[in-house]
PDB file of N, CA and C in Angstrom:
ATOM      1  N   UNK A   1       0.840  -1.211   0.000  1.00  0.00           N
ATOM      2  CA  UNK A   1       0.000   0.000   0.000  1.00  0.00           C
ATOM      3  C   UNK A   1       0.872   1.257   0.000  1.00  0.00           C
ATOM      4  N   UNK A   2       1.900   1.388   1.060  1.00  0.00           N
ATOM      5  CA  UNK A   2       2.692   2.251   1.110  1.00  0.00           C
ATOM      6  C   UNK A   2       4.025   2.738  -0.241  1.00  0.00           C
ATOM      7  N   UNK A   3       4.296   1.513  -0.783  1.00  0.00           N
ATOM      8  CA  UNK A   3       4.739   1.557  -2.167  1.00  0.00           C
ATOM      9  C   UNK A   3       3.886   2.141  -3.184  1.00  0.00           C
ATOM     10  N   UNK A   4       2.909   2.035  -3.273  1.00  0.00           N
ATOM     11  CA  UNK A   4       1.988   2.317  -3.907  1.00  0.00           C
ATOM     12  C   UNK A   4       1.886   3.374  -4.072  1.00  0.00           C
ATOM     13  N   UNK A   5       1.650   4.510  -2.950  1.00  0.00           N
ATOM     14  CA  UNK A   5       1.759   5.750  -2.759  1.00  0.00           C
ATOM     15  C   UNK A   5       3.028   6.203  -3.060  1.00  0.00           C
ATOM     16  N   UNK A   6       3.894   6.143  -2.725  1.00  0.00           N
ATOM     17  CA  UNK A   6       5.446   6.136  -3.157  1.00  0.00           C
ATOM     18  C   UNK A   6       5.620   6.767  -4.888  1.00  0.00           C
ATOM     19  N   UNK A   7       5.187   5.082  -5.168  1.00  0.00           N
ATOM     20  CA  UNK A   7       5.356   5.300  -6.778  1.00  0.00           C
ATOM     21  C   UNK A   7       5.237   6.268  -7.607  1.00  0.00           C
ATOM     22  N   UNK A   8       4.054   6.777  -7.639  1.00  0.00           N
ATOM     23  CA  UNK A   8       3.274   7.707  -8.287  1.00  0.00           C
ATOM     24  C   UNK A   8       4.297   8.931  -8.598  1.00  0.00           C
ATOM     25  N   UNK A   9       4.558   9.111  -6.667  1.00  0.00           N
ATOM     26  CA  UNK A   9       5.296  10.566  -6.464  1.00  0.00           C
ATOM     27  C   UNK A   9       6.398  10.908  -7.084  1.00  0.00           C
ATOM     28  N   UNK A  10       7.190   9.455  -6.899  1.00  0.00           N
ATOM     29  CA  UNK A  10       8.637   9.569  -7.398  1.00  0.00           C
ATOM     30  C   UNK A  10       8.590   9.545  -8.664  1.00  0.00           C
ATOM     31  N   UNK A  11       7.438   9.091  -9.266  1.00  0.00           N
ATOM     32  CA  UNK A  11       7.477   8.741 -10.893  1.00  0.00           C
ATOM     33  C   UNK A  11       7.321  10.413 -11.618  1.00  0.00           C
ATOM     34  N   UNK A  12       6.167  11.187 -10.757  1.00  0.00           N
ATOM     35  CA  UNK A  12       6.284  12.343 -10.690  1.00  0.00           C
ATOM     36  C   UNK A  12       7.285  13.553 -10.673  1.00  0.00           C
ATOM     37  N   UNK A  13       7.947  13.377  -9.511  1.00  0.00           N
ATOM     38  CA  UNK A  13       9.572  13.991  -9.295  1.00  0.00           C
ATOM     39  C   UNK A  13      10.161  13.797 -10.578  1.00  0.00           C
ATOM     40  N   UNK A  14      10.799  12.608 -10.447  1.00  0.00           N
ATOM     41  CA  UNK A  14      11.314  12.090 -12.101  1.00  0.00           C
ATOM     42  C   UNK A  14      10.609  12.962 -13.408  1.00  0.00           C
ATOM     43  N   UNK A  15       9.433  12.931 -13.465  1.00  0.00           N
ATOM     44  CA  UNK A  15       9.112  13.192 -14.914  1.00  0.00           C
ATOM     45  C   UNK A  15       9.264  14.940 -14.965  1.00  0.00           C
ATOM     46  N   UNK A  16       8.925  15.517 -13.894  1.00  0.00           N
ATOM     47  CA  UNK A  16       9.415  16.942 -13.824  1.00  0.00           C
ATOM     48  C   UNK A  16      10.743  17.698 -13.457  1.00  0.00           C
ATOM     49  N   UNK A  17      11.698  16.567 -13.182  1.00  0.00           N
ATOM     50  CA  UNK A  17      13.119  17.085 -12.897  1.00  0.00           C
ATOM     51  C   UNK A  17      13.086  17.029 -14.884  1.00  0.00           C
ATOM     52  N   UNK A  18      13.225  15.600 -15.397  1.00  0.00           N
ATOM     53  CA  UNK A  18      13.343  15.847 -16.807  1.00  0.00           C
ATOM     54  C   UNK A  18      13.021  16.534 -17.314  1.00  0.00           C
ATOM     55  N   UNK A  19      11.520  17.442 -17.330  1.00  0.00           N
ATOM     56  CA  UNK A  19      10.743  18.802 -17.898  1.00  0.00           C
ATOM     57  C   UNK A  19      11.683  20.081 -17.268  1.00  0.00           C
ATOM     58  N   UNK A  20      12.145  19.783 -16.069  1.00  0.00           N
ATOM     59  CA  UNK A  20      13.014  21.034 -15.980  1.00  0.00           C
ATOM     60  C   UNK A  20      14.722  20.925 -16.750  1.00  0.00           C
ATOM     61  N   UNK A  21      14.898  20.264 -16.893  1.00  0.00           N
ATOM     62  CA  UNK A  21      16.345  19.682 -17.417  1.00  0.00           C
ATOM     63  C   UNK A  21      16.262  20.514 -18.924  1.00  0.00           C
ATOM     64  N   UNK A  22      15.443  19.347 -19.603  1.00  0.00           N
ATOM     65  CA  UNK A  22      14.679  19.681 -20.680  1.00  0.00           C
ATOM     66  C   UNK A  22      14.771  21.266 -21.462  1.00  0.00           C
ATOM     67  N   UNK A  23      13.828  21.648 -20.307  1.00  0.00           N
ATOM     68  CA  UNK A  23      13.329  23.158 -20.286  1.00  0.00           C
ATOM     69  C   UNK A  23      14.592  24.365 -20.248  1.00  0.00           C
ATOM     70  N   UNK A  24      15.400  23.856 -19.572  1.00  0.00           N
ATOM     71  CA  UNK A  24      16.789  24.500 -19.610  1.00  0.00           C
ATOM     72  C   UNK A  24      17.784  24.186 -20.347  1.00  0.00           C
ATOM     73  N   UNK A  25      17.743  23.299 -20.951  1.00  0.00           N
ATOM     74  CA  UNK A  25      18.543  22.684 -22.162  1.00  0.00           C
ATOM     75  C   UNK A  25      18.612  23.317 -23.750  1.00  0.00           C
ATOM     76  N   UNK A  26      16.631  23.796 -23.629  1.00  0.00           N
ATOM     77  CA  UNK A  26      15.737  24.629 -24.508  1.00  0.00           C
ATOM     78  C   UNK A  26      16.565  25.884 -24.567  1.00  0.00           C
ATOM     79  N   UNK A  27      16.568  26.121 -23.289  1.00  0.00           N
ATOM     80  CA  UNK A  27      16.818  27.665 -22.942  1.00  0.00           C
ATOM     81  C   UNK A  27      18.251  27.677 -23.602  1.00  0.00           C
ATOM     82  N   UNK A  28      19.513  27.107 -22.852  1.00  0.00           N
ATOM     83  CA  UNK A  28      21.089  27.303 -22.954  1.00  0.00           C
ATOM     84  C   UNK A  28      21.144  27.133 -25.157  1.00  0.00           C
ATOM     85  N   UNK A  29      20.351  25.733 -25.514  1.00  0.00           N
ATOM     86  CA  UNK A  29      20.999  26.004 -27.106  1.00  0.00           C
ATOM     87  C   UNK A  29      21.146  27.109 -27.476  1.00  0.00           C
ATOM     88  N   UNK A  30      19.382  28.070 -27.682  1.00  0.00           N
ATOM     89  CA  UNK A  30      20.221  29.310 -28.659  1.00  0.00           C
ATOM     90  C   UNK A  30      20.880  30.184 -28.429  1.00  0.00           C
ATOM     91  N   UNK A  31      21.226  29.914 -26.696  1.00  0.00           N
ATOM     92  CA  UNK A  31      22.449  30.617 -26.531  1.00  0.00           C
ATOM     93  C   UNK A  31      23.547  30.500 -27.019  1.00  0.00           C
ATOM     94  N   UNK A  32      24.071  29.142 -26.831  1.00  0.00           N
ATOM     95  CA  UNK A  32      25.383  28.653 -27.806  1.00  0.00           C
ATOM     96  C   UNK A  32      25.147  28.692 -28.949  1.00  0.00           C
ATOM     97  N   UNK A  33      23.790  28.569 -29.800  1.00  0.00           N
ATOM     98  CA  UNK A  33      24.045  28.361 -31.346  1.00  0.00           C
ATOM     99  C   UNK A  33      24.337  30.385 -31.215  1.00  0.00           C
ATOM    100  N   UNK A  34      24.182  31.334 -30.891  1.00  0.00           N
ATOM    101  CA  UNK A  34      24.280  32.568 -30.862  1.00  0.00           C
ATOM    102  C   UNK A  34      25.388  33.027 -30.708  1.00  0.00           C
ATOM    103  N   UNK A  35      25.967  32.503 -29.557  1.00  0.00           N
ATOM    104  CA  UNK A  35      27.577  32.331 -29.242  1.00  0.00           C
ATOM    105  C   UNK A  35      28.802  32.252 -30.388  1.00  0.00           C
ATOM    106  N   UNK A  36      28.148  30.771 -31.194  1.00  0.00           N
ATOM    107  CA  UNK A  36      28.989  30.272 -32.235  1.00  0.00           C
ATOM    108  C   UNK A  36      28.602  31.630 -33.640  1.00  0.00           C
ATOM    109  N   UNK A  37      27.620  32.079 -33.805  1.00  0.00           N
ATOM    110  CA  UNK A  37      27.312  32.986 -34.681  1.00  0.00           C
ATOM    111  C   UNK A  37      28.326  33.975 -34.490  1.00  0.00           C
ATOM    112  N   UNK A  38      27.954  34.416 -33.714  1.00  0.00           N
ATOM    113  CA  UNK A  38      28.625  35.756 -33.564  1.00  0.00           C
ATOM    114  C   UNK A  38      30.254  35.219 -33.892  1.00  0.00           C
TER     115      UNK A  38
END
């Protein structure tokens, strides 16, 4: 039961550390592709 509850959360954590990773990964490229331009 207590796993159970568990799961969800951590599966949660997990899927929004990746959306933030992600999300900042988004962000840093066109910095570097901008970088390399210039």
């Amino acid at each position: 039961m207590r796993a159970g509850v568990l799961n969800p959360s951590l599966l949660f954590m997990t899927l929004s550390l990746h959306i933030i990773i992600a999300g900042f990964l988004l962000l840093k490229i066109p910095g570097l592709v901008a970088i390399v331009a210039i």
